[in-house]
PDB file of N, CA and C in Angstrom:
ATOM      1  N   UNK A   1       0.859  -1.170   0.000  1.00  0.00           N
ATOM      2  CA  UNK A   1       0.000   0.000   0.000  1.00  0.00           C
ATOM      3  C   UNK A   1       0.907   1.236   0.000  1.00  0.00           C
ATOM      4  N   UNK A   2       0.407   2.104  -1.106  1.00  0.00           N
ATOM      5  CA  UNK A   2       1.429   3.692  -1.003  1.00  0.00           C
ATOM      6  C   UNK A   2       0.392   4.938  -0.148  1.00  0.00           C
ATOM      7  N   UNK A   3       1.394   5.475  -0.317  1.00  0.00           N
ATOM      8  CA  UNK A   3       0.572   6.674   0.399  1.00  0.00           C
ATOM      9  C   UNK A   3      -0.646   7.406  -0.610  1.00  0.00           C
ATOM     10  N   UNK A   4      -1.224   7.385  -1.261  1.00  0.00           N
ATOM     11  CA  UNK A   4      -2.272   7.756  -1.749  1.00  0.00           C
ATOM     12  C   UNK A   4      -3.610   6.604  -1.984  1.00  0.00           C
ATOM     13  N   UNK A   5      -2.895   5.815  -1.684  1.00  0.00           N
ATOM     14  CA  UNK A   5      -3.894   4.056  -1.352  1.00  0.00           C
ATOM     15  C   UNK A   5      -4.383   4.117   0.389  1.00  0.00           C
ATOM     16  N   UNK A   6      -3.274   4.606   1.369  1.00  0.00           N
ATOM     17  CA  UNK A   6      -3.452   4.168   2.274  1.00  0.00           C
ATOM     18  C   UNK A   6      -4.610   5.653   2.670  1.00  0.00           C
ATOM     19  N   UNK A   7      -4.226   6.809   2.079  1.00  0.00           N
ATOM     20  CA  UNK A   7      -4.730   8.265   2.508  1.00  0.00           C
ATOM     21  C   UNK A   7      -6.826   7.921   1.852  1.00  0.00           C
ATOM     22  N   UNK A   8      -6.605   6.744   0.742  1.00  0.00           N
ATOM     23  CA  UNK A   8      -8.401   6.475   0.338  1.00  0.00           C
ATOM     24  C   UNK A   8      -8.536   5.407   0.980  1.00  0.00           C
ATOM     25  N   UNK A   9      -7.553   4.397   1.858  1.00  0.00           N
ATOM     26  CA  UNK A   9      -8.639   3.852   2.867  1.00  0.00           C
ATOM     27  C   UNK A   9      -9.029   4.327   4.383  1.00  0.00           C
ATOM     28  N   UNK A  10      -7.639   5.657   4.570  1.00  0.00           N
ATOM     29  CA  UNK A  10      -8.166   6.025   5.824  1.00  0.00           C
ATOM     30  C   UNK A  10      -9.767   7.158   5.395  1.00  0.00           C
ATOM     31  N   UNK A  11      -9.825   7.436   4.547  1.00  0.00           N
ATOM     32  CA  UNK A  11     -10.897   8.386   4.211  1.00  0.00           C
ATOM     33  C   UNK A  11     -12.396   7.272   3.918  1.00  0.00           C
ATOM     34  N   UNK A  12     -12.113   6.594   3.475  1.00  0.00           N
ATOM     35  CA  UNK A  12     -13.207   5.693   3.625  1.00  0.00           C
ATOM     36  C   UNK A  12     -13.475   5.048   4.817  1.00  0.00           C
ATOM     37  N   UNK A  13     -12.573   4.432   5.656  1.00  0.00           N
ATOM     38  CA  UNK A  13     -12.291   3.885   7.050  1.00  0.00           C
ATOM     39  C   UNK A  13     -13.030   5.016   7.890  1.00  0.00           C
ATOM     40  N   UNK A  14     -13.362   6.281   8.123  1.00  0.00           N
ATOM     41  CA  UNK A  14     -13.326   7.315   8.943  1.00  0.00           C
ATOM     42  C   UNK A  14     -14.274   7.757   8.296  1.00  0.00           C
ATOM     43  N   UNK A  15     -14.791   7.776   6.748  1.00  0.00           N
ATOM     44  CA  UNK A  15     -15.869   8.663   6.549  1.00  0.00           C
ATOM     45  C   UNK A  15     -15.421  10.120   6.200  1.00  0.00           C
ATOM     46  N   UNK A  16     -14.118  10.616   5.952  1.00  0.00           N
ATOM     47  CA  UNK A  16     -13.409  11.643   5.513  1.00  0.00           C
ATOM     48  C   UNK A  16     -13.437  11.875   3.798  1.00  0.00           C
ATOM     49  N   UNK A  17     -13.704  13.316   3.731  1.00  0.00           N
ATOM     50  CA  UNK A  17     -12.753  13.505   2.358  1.00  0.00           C
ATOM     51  C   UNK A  17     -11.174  13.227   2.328  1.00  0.00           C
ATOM     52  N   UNK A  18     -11.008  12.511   1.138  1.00  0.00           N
ATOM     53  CA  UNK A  18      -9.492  12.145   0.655  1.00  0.00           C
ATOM     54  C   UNK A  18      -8.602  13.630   1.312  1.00  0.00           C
ATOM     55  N   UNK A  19      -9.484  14.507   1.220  1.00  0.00           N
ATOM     56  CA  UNK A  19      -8.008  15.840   1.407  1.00  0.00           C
ATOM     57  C   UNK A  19      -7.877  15.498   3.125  1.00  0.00           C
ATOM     58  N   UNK A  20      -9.237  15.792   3.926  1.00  0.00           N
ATOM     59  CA  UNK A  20      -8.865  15.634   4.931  1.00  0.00           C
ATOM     60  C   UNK A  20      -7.937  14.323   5.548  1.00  0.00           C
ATOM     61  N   UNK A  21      -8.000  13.302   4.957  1.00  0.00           N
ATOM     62  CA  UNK A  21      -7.423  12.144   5.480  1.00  0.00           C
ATOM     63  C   UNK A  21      -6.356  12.490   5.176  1.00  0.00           C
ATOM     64  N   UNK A  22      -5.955  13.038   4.476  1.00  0.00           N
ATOM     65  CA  UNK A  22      -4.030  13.876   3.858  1.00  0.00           C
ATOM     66  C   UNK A  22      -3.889  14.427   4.518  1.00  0.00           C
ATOM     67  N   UNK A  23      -4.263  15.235   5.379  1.00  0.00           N
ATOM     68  CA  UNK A  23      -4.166  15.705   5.907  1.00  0.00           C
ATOM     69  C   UNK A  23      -3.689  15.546   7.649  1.00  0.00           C
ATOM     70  N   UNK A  24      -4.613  15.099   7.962  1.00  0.00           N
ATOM     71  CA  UNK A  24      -4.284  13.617   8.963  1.00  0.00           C
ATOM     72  C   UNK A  24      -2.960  12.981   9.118  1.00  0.00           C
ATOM     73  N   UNK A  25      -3.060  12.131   7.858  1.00  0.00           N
ATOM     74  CA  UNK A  25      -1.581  11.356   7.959  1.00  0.00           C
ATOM     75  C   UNK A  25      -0.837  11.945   8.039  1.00  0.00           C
ATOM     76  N   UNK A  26      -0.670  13.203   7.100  1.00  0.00           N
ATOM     77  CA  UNK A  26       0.428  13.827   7.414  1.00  0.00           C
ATOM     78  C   UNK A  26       0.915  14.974   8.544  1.00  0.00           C
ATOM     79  N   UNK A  27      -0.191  15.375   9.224  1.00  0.00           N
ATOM     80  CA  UNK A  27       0.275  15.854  10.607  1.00  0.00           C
ATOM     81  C   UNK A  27       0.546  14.241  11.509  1.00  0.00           C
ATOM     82  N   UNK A  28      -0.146  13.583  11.162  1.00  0.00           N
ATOM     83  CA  UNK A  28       0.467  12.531  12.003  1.00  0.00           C
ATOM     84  C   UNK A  28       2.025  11.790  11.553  1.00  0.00           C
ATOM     85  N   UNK A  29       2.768  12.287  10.401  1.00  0.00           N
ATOM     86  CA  UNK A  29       3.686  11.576  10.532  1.00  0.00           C
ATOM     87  C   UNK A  29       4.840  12.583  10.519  1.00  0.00           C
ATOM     88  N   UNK A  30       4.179  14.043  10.667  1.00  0.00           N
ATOM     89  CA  UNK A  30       5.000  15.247  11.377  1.00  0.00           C
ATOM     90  C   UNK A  30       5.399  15.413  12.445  1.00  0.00           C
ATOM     91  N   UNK A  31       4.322  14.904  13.369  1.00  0.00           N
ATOM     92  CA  UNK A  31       4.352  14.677  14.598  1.00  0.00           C
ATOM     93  C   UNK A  31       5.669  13.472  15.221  1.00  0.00           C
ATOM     94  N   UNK A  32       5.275  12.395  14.484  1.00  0.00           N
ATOM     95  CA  UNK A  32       6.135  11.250  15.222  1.00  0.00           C
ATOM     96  C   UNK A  32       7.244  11.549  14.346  1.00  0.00           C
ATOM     97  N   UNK A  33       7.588  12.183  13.590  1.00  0.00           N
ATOM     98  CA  UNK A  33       8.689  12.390  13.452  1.00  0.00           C
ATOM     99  C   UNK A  33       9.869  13.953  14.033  1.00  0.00           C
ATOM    100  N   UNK A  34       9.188  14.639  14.086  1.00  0.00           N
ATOM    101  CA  UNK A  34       9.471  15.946  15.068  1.00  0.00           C
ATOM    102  C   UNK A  34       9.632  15.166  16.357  1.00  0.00           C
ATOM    103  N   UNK A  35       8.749  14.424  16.876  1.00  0.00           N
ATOM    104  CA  UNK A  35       8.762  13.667  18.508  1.00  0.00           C
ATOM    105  C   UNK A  35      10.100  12.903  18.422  1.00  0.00           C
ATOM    106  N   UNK A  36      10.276  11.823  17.531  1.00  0.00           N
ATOM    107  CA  UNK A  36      11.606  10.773  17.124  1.00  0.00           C
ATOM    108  C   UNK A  36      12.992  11.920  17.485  1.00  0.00           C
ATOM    109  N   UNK A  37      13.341  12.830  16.369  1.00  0.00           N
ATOM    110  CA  UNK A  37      13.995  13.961  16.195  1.00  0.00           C
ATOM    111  C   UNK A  37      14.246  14.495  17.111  1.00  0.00           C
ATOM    112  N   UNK A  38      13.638  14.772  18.096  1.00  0.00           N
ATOM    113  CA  UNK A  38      13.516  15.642  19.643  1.00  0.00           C
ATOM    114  C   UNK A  38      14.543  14.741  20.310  1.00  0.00           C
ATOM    115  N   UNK A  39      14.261  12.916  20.001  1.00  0.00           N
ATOM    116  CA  UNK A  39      15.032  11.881  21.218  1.00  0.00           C
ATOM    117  C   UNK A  39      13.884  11.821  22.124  1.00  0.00           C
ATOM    118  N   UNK A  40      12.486  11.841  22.266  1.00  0.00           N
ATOM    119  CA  UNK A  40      11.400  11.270  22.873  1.00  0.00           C
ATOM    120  C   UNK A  40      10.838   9.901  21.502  1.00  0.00           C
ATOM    121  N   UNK A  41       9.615   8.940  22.388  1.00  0.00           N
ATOM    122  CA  UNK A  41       9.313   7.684  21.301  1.00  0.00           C
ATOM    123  C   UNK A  41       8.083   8.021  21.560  1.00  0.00           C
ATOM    124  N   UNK A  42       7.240   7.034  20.983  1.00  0.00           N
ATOM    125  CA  UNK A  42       5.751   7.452  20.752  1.00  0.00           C
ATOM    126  C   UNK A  42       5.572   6.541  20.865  1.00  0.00           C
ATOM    127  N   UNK A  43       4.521   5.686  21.448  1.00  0.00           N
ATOM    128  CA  UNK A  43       3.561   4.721  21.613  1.00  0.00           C
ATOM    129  C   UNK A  43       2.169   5.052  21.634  1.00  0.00           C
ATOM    130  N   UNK A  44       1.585   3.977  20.889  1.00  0.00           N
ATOM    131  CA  UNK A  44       0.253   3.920  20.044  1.00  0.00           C
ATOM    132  C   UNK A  44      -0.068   2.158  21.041  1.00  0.00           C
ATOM    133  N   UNK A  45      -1.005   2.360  22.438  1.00  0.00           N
ATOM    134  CA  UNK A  45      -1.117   1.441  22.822  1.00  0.00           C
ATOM    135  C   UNK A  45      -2.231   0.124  22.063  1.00  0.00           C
ATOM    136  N   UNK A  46      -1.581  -0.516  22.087  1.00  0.00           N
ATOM    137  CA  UNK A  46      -2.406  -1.960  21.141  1.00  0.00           C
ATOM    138  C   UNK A  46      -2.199  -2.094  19.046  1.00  0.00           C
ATOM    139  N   UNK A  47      -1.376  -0.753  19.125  1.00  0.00           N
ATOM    140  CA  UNK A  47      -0.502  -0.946  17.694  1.00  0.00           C
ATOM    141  C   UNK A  47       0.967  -0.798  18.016  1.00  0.00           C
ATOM    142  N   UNK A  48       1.596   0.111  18.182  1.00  0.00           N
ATOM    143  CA  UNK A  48       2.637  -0.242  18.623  1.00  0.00           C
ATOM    144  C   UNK A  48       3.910   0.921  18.691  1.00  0.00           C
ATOM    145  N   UNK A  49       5.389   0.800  19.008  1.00  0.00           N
ATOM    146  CA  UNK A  49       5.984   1.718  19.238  1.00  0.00           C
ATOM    147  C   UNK A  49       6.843   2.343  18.508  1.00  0.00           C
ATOM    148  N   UNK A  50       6.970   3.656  18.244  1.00  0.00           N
ATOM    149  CA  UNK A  50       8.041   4.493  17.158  1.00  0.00           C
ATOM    150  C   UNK A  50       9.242   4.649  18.759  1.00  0.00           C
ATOM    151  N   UNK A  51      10.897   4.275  18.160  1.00  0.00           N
ATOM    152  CA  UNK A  51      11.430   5.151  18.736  1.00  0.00           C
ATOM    153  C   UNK A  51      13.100   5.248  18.234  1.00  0.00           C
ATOM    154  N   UNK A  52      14.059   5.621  18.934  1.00  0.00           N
ATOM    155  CA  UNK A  52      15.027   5.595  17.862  1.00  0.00           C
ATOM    156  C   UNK A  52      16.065   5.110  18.773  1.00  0.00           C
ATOM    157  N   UNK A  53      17.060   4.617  18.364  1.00  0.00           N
ATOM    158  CA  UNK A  53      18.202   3.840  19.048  1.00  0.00           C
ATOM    159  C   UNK A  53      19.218   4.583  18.381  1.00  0.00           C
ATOM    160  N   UNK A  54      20.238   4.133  18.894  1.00  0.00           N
ATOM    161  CA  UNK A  54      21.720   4.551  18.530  1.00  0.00           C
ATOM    162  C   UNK A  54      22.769   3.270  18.075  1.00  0.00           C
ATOM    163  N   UNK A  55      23.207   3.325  16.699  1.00  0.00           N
ATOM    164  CA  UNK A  55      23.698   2.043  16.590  1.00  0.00           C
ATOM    165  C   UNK A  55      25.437   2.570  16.797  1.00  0.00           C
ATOM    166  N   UNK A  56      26.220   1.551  17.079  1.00  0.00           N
ATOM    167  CA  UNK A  56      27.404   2.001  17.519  1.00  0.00           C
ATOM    168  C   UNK A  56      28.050   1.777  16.211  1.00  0.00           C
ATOM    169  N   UNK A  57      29.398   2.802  16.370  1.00  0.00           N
ATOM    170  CA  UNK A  57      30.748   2.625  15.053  1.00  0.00           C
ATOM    171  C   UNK A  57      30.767   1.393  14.917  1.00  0.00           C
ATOM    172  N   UNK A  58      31.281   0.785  13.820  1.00  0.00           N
ATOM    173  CA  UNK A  58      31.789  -0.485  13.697  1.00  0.00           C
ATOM    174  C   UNK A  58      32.593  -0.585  12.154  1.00  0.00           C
ATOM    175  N   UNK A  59      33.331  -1.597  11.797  1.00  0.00           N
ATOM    176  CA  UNK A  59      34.095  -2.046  11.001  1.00  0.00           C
ATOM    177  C   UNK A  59      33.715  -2.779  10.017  1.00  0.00           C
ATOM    178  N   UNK A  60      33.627  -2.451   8.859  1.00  0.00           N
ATOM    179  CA  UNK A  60      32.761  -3.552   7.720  1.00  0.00           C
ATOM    180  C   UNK A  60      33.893  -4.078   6.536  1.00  0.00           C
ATOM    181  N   UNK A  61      33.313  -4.725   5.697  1.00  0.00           N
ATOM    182  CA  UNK A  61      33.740  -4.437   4.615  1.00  0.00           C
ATOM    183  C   UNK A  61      32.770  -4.431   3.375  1.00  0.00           C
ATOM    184  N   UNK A  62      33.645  -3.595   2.146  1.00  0.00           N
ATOM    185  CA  UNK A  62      33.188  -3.640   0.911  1.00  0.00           C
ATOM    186  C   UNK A  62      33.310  -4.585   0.220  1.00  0.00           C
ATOM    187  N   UNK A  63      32.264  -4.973   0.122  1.00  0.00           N
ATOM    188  CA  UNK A  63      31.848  -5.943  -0.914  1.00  0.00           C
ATOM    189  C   UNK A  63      32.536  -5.915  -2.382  1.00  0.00           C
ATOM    190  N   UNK A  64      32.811  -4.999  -2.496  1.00  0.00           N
ATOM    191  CA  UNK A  64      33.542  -4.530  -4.144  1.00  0.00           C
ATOM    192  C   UNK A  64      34.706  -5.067  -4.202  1.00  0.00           C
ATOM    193  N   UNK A  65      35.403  -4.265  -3.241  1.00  0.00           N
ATOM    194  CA  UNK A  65      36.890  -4.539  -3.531  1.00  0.00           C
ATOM    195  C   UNK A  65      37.508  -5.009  -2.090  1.00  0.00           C
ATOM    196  N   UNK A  66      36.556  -5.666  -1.216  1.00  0.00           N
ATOM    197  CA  UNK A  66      37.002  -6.228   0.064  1.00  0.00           C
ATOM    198  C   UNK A  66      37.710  -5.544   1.020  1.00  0.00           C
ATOM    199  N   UNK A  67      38.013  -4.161   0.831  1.00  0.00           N
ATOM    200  CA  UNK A  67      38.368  -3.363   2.217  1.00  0.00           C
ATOM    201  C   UNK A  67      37.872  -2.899   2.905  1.00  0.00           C
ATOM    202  N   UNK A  68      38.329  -3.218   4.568  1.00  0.00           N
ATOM    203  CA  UNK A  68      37.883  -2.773   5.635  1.00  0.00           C
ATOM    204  C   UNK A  68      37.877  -0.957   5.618  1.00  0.00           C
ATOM    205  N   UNK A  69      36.359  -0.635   6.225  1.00  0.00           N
ATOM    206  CA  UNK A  69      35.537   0.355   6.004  1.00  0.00           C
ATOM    207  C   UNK A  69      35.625   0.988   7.272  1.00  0.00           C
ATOM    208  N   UNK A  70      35.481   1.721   7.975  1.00  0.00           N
ATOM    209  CA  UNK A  70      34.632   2.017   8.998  1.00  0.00           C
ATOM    210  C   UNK A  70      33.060   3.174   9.147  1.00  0.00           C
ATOM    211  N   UNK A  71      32.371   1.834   9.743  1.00  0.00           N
ATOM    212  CA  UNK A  71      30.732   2.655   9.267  1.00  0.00           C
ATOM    213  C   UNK A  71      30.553   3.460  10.748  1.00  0.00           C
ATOM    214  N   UNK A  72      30.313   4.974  10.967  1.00  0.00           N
ATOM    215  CA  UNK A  72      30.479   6.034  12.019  1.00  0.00           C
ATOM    216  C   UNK A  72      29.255   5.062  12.539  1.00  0.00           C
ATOM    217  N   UNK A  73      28.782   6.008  13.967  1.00  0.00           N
ATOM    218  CA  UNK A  73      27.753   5.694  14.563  1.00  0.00           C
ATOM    219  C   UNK A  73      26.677   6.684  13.973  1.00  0.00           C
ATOM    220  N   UNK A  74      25.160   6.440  14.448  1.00  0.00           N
ATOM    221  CA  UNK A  74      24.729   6.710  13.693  1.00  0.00           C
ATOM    222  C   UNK A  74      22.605   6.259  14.692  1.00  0.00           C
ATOM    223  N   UNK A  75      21.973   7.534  14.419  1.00  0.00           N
ATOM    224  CA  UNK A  75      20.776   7.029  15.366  1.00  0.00           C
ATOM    225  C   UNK A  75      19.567   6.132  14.042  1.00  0.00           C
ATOM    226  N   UNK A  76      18.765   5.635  14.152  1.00  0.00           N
ATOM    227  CA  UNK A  76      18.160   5.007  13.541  1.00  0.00           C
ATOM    228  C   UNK A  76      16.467   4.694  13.846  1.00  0.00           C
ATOM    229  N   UNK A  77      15.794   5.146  13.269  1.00  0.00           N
ATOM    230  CA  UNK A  77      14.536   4.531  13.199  1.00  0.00           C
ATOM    231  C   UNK A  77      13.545   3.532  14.140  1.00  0.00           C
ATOM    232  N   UNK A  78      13.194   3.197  14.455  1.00  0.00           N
ATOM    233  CA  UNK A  78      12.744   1.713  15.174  1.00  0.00           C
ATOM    234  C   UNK A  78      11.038   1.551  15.091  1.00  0.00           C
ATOM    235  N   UNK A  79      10.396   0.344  15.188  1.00  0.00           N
ATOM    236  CA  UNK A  79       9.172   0.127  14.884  1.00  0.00           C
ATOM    237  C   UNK A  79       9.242  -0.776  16.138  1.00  0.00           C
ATOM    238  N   UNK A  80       8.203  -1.227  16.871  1.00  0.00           N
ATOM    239  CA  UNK A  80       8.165  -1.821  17.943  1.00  0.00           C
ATOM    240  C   UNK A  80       6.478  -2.929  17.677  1.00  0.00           C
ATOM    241  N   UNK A  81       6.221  -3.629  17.551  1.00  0.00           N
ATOM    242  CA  UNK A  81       4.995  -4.058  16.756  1.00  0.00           C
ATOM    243  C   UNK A  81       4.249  -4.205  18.211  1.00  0.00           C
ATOM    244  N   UNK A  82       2.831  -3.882  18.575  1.00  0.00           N
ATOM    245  CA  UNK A  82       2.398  -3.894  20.078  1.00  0.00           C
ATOM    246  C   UNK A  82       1.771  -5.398  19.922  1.00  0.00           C
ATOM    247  N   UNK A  83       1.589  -6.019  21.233  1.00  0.00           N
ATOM    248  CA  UNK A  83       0.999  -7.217  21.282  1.00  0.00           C
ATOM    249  C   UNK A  83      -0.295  -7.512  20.564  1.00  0.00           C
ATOM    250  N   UNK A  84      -1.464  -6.617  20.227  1.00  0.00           N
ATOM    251  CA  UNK A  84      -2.856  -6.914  19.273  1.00  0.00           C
ATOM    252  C   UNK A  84      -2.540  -6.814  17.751  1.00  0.00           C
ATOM    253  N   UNK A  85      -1.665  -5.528  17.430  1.00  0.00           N
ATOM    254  CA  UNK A  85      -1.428  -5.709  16.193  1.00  0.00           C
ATOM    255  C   UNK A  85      -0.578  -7.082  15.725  1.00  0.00           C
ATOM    256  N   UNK A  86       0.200  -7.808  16.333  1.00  0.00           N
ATOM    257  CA  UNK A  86       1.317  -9.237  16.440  1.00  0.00           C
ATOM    258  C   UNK A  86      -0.111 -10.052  16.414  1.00  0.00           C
ATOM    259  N   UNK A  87      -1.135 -10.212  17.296  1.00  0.00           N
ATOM    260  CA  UNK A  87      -1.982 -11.199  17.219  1.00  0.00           C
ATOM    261  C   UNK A  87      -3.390 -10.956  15.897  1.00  0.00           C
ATOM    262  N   UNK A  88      -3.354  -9.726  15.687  1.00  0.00           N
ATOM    263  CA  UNK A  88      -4.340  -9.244  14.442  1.00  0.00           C
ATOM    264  C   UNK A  88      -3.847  -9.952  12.866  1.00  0.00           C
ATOM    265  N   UNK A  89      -2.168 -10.235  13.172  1.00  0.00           N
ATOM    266  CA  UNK A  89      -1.664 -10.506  11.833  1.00  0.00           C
ATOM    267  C   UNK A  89      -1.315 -11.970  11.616  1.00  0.00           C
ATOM    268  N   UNK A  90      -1.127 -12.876  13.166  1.00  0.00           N
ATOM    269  CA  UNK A  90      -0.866 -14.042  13.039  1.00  0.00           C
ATOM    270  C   UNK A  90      -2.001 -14.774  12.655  1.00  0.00           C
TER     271      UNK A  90
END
């Protein structure tokens, strides 16, 4: 599902015009992302949790030409799946 699929089922889901449901999503994914950005997480109890971790430096290599790399540290994303949405999908 893309974002103009998911923006006509939340508008049908809710009974919204398509603009307003754009509207919606996208203060809602202003929000959890301004919140992420800040270094606070968001939880959505019975769907589940946004928050962000910190992955540490480490040492890789390239695949190309096989030399050792070093990848900086670096904060990252996270999805946390809540216990109803895990049992809604199994």
């Amino acid at each position: 599902m893309n974002k103009s699929e998911l923006i006509s089922a939340v508008a049908a889901e809710a009974g919204l015009s398509k603009v307003d449901a754009k509207k919606a999503i996208e203060a809602f994914v202003s929000t959890v992302t301004n919140t992420l950005a800040s270094g606070d997480k968001v939880a959505l109890i019975g769907f589940g949790t946004f928050s962000v971790t910190e992955k540490s430096a480490r040492t890789g290599i390239n695949p190309a030409t096989k030399q050792t790399i070093n990848i900086p540290a670096k904060k990252v994303a996270k999805f946390k799946a809540g216990a109803e949405l895990n049992d809604k999908i199994k």
